[in-house]
PDB file of N, CA and C in Angstrom:
ATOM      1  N   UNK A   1      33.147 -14.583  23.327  1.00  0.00           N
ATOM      2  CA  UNK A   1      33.278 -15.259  22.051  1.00  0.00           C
ATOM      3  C   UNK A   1      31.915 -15.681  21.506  1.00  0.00           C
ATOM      4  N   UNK A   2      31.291 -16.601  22.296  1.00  0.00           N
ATOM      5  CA  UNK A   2      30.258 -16.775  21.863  1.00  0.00           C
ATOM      6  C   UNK A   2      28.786 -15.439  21.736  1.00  0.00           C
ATOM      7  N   UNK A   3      29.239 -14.360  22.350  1.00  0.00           N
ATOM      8  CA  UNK A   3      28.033 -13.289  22.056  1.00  0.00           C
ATOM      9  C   UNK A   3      28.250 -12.812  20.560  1.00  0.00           C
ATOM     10  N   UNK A   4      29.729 -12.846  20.414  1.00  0.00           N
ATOM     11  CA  UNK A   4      29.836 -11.901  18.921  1.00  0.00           C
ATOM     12  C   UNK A   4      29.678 -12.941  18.187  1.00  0.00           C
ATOM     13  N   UNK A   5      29.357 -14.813  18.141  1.00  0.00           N
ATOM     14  CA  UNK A   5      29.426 -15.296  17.322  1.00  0.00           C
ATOM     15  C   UNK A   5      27.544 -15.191  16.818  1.00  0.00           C
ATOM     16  N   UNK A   6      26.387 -15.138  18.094  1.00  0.00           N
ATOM     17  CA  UNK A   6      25.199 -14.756  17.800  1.00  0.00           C
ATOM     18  C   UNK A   6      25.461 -13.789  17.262  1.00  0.00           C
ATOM     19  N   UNK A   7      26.141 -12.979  17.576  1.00  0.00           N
ATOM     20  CA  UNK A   7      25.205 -11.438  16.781  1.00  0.00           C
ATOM     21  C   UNK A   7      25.066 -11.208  15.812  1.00  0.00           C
ATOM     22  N   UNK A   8      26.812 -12.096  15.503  1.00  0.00           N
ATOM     23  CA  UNK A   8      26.535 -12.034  13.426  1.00  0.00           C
ATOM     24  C   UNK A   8      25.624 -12.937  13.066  1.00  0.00           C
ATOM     25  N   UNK A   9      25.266 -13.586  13.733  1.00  0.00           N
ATOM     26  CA  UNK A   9      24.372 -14.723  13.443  1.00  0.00           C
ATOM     27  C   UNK A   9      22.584 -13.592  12.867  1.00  0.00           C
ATOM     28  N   UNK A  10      22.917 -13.245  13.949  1.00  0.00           N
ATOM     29  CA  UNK A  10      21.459 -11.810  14.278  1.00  0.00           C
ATOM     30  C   UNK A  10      21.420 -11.099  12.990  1.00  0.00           C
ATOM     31  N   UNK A  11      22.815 -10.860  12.895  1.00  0.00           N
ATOM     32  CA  UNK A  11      22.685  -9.447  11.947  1.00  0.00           C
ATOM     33  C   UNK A  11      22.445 -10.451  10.255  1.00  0.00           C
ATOM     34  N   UNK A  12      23.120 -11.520   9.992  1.00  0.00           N
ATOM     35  CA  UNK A  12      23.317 -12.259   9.039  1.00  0.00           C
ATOM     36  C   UNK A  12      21.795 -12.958   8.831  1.00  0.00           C
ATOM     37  N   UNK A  13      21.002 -12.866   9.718  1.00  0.00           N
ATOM     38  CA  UNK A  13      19.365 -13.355   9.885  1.00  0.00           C
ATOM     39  C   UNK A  13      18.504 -12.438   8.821  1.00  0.00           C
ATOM     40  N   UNK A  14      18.836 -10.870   9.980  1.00  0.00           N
ATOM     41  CA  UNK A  14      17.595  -9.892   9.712  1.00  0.00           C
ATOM     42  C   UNK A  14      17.948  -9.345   8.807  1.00  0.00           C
ATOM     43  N   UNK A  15      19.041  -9.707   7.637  1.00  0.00           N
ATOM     44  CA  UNK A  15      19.473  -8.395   6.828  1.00  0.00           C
ATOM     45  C   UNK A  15      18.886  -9.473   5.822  1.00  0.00           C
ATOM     46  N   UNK A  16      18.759 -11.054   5.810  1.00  0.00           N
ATOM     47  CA  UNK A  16      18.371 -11.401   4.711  1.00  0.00           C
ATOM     48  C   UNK A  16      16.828 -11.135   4.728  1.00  0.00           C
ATOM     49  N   UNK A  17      16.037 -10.752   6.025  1.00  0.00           N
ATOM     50  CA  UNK A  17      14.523 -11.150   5.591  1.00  0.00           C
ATOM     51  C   UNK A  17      14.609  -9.522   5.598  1.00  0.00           C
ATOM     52  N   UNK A  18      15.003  -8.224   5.405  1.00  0.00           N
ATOM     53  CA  UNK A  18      15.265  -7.346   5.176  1.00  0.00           C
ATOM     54  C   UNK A  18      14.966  -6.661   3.601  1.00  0.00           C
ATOM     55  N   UNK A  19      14.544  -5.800   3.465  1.00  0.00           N
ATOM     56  CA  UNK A  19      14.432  -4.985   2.084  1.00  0.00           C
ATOM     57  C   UNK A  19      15.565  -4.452   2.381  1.00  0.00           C
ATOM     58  N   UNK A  20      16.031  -4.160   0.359  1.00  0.00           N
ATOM     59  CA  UNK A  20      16.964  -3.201   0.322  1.00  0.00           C
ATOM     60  C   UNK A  20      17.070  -2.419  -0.592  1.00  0.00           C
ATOM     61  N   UNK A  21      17.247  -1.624  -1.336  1.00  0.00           N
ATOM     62  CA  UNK A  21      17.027  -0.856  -2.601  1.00  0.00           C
ATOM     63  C   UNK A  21      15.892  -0.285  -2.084  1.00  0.00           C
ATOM     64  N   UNK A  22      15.227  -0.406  -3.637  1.00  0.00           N
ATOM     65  CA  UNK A  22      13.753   0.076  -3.631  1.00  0.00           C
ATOM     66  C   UNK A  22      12.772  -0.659  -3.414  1.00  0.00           C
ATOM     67  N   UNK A  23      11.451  -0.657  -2.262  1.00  0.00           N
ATOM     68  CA  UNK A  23      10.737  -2.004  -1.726  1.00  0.00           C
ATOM     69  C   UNK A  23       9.335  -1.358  -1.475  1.00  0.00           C
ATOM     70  N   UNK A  24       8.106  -1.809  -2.237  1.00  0.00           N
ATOM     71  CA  UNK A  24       7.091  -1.555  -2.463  1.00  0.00           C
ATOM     72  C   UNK A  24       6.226  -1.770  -0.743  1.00  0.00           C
ATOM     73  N   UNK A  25       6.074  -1.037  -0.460  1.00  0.00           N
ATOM     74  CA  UNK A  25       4.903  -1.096   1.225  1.00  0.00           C
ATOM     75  C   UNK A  25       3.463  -0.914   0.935  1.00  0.00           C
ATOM     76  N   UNK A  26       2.670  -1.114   1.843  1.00  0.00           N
ATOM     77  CA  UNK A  26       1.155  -0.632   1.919  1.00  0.00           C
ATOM     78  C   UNK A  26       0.966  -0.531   3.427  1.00  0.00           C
ATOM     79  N   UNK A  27       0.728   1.085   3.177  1.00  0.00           N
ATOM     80  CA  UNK A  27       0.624   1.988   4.692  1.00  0.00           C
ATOM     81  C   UNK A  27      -0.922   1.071   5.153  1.00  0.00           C
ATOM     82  N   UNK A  28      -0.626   0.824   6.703  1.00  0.00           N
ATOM     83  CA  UNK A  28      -1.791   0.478   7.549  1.00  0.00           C
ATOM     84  C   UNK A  28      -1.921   1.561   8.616  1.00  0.00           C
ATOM     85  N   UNK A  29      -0.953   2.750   8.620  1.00  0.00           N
ATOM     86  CA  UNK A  29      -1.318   3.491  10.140  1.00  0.00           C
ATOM     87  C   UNK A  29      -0.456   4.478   9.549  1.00  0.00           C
ATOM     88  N   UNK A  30      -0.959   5.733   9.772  1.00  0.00           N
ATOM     89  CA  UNK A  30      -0.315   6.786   9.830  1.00  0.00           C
ATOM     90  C   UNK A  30      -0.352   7.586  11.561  1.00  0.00           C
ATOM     91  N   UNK A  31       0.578   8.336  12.040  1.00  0.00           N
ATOM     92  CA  UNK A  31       0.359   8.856  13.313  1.00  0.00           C
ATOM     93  C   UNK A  31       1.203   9.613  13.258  1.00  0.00           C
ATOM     94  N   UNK A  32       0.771  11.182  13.391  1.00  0.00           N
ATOM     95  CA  UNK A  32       1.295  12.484  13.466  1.00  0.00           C
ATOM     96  C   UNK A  32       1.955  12.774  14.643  1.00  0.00           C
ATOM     97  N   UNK A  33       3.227  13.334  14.285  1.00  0.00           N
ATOM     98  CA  UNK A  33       4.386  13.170  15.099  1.00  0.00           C
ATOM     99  C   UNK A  33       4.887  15.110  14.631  1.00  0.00           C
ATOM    100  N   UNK A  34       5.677  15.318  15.937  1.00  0.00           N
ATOM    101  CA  UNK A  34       5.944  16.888  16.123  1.00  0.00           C
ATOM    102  C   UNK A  34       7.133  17.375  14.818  1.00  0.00           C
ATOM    103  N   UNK A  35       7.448  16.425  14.358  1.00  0.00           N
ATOM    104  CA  UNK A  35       8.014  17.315  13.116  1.00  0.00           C
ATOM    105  C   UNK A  35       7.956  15.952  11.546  1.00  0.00           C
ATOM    106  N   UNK A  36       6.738  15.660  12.123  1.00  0.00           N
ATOM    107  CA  UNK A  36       6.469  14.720  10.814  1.00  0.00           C
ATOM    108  C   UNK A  36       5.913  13.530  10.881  1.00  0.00           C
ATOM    109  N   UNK A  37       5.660  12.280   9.879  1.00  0.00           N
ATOM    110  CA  UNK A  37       4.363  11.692  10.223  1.00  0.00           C
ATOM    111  C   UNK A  37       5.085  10.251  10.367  1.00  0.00           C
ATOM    112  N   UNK A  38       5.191   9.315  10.920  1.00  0.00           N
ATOM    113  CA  UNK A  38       5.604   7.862  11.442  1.00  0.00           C
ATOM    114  C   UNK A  38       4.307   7.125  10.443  1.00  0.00           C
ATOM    115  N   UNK A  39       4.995   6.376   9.746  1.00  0.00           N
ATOM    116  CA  UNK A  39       4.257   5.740   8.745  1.00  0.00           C
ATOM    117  C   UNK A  39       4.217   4.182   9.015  1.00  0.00           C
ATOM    118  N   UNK A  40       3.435   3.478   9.293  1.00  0.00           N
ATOM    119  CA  UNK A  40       3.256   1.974   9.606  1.00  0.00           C
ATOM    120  C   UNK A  40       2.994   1.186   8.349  1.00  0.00           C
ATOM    121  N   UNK A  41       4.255   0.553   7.956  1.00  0.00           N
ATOM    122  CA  UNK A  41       3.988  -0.537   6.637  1.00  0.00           C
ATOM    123  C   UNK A  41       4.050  -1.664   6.694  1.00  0.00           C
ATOM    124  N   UNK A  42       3.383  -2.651   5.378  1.00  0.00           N
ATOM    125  CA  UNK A  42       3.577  -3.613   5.323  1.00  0.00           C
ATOM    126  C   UNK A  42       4.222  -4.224   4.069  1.00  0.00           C
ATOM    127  N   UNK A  43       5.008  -4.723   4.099  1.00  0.00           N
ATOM    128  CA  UNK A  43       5.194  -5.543   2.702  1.00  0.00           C
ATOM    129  C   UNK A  43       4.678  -6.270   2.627  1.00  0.00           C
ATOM    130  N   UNK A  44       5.065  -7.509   0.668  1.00  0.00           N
ATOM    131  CA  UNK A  44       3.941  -8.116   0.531  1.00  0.00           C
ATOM    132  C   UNK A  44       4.178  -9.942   1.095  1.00  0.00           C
ATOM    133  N   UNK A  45       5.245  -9.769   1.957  1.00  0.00           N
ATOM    134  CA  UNK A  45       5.684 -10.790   2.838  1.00  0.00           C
ATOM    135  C   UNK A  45       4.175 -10.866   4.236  1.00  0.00           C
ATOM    136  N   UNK A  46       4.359 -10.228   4.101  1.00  0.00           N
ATOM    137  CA  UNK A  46       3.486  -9.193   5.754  1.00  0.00           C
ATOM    138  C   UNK A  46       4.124  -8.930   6.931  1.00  0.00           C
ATOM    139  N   UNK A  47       5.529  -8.989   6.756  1.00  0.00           N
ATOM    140  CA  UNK A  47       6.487  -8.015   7.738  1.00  0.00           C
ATOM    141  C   UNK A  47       5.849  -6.388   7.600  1.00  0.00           C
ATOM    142  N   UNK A  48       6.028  -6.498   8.799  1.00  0.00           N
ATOM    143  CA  UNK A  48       5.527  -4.948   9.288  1.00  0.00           C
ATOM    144  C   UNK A  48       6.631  -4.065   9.595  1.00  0.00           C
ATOM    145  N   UNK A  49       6.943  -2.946   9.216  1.00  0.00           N
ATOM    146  CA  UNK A  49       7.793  -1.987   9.569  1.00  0.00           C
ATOM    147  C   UNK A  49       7.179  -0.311   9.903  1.00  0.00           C
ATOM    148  N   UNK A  50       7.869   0.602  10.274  1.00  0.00           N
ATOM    149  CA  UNK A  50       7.922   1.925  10.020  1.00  0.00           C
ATOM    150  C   UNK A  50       8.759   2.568   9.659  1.00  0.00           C
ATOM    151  N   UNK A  51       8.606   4.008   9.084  1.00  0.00           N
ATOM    152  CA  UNK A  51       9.125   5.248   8.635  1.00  0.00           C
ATOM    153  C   UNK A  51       8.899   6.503   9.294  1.00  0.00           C
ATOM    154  N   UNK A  52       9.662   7.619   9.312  1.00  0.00           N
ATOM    155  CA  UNK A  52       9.099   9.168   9.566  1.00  0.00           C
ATOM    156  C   UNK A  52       9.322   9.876   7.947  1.00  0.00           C
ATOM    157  N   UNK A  53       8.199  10.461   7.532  1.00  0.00           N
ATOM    158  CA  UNK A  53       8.685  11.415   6.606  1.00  0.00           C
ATOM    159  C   UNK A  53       8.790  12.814   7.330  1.00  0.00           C
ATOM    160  N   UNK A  54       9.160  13.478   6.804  1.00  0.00           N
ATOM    161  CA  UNK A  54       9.583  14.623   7.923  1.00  0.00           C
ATOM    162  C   UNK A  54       9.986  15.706   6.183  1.00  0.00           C
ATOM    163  N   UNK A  55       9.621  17.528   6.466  1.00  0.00           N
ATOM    164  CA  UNK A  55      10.337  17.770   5.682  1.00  0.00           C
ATOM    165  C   UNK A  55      11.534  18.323   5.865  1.00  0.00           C
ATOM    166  N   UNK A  56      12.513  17.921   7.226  1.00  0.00           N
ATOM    167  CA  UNK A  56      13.549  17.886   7.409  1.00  0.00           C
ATOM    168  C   UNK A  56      14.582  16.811   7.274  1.00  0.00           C
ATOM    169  N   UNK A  57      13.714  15.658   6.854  1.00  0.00           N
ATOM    170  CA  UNK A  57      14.655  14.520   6.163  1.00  0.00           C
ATOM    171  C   UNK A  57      14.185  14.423   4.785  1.00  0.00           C
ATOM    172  N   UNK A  58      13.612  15.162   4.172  1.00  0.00           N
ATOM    173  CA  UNK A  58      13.911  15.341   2.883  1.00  0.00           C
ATOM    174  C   UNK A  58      12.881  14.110   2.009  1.00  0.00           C
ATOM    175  N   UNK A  59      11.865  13.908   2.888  1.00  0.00           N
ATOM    176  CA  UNK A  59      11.363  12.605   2.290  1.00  0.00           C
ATOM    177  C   UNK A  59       9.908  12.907   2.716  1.00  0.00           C
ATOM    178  N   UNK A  60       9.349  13.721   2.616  1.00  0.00           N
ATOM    179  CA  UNK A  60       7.978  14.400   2.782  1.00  0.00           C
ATOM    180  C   UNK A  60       6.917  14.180   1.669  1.00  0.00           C
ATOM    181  N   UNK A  61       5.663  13.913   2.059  1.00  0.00           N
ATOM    182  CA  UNK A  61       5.199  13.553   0.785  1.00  0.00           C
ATOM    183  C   UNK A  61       3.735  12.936   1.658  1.00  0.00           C
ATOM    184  N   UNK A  62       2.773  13.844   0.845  1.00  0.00           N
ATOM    185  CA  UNK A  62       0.951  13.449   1.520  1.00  0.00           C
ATOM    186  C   UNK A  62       0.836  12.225   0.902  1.00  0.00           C
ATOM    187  N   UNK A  63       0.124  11.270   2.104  1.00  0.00           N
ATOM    188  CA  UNK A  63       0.101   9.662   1.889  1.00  0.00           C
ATOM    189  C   UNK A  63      -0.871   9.694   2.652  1.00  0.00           C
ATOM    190  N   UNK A  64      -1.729   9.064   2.683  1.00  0.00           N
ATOM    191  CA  UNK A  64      -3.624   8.234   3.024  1.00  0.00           C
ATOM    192  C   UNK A  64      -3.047   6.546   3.295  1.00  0.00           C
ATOM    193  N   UNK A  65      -3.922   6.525   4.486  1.00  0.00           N
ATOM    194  CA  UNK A  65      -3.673   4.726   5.125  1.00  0.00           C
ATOM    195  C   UNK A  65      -4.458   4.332   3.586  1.00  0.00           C
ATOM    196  N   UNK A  66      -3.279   3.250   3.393  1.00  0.00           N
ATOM    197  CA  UNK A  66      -4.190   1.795   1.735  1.00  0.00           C
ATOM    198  C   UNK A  66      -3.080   2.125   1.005  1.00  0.00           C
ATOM    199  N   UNK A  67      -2.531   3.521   0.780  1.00  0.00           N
ATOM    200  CA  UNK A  67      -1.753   3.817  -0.165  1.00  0.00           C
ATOM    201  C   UNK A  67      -0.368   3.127  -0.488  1.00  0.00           C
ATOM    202  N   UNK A  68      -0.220   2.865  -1.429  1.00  0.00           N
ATOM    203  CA  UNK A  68       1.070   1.850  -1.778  1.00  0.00           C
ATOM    204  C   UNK A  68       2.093   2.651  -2.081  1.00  0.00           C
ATOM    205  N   UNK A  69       3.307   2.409  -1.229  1.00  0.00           N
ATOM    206  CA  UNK A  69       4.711   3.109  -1.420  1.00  0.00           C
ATOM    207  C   UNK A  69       5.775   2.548  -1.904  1.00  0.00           C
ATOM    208  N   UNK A  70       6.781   3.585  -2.771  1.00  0.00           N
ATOM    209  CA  UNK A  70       8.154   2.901  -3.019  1.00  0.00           C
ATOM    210  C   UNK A  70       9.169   3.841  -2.230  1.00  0.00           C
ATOM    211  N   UNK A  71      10.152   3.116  -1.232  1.00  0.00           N
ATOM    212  CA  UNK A  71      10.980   3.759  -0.149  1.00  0.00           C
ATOM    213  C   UNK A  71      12.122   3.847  -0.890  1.00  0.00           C
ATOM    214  N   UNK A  72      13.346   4.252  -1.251  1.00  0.00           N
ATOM    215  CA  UNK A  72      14.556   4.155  -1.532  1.00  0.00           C
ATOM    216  C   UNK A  72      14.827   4.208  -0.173  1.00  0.00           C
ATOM    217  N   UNK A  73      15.779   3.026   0.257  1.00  0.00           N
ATOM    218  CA  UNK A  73      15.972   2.540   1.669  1.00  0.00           C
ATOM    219  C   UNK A  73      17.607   3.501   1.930  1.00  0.00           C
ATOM    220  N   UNK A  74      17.567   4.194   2.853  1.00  0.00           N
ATOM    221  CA  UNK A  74      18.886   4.757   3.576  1.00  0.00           C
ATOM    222  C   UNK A  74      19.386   3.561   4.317  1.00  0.00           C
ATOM    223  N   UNK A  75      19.055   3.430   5.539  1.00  0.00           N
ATOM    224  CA  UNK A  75      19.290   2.210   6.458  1.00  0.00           C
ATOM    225  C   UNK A  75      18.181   1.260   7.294  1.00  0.00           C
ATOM    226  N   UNK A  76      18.213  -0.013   7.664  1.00  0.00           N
ATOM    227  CA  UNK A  76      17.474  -0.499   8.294  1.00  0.00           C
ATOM    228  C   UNK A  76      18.107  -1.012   9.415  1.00  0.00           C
ATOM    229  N   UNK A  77      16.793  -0.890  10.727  1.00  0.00           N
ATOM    230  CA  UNK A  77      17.095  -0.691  12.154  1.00  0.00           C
ATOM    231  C   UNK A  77      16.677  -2.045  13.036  1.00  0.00           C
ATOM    232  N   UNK A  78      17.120  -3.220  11.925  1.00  0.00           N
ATOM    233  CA  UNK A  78      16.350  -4.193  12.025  1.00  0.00           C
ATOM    234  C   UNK A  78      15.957  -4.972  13.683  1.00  0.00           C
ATOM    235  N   UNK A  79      16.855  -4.319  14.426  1.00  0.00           N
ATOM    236  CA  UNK A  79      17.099  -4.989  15.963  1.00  0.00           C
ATOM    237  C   UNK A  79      15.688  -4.192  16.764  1.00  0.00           C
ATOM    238  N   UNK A  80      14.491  -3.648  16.368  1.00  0.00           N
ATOM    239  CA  UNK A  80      13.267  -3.276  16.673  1.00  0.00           C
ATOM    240  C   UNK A  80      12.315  -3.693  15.960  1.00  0.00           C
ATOM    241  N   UNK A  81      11.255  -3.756  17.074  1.00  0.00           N
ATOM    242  CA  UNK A  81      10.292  -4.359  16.137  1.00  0.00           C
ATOM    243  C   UNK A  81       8.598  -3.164  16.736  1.00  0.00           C
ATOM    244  N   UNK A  82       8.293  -3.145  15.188  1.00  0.00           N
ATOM    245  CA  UNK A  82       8.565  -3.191  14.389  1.00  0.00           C
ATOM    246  C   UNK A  82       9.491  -2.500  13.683  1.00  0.00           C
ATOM    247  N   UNK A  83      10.405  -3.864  12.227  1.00  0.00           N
ATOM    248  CA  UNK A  83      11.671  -2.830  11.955  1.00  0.00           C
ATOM    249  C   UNK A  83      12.001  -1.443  11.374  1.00  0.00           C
ATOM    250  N   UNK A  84      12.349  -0.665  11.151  1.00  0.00           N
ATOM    251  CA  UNK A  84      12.720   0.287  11.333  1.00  0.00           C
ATOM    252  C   UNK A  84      13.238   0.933   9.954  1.00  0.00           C
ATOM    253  N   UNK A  85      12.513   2.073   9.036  1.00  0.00           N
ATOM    254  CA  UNK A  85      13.738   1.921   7.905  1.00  0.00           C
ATOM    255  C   UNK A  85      13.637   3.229   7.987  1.00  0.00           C
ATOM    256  N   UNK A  86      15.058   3.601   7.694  1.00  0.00           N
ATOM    257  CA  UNK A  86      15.407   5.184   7.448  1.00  0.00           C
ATOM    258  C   UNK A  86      15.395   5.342   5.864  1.00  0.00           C
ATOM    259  N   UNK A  87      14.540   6.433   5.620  1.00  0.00           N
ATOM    260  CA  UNK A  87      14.232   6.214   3.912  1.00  0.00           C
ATOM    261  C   UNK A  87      14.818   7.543   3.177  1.00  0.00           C
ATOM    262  N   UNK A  88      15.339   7.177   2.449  1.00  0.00           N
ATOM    263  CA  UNK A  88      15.641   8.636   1.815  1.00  0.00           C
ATOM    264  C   UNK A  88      14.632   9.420   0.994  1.00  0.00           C
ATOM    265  N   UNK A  89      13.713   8.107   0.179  1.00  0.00           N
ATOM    266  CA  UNK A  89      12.740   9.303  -0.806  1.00  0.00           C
ATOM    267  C   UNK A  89      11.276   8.323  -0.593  1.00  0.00           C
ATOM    268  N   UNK A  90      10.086   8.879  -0.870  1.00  0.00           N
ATOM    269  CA  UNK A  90       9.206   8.062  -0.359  1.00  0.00           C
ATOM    270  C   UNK A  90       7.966   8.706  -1.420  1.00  0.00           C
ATOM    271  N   UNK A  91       7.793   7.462  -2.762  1.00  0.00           N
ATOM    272  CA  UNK A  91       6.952   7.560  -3.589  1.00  0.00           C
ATOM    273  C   UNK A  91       6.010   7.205  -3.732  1.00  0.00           C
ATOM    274  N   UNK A  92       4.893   7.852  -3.363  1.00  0.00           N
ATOM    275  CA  UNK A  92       3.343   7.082  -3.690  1.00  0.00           C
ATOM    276  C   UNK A  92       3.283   6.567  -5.105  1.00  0.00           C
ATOM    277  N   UNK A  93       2.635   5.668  -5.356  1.00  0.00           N
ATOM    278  CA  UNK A  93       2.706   4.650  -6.386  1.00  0.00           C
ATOM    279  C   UNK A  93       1.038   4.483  -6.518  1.00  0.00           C
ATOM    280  N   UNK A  94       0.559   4.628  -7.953  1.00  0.00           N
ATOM    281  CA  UNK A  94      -0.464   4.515  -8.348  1.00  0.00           C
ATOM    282  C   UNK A  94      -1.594   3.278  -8.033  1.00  0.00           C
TER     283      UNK A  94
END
C-alpha cells in the first residue's frame, strides 16, 4: 500500500518539474553512438537531460555543442538521471 502510494507521489513530482510539448534546450555534450548521436541538454531551469537523434527515429538533424534546440517531446523517462526524453522532431533554433 504504501509503495504505490510513493510512486504516485514520484511520478506526480517528476512530471511537474518535467517538459512537455515543445521545450527549448542548449546542447552541452554531444557523443557518437552506433546508430546515432546521444545529445546532453540543458534547460533554462538547469535540469539536465538527454536525447538520441538517430535517422531511424526520424529525428536526425546536424547540431554543434552551444546550439539551442526545440524537441517536440514523445515521452519522458523521468525515473533516470539524467532524465531522459524520447523526442519525436528535433529543431535547431537560430
Amino acid at each position: 500500500m504504501y509503495n504505490k502510494i510513493l510512486m504516485l507521489l514520484l511520478i506526480l513530482v517528476t512530471s511537474c518539474n518535467n517538459p512537455s510539448g515543445e521545450t527549448v534546450f542548449s546542447i552541452t555534450k554531444i557523443e557518437q553512438g552506433k546508430d546515432g548521436k546521444t545529445l546532453f541538454l540543458v534547460d533554462s531551469e538547469g535540469t539536465e537531460y538527454t536525447t538520441v537523434i538517430s535517422i531511424p527515429n526520424g529525428n536526425h538533424v546536424e547540431v554543434e555543442v552551444g546550439d539551442r534546440v526545440k524537441l517536440e517531446i514523445n515521452e519522458i523517462l523521468g525515473d533516470m538521471e539524467p532524465i531522459v526524453i524520447l523526442s519525436r522532431t528535433v529543431e535547431v533554433l537560430d
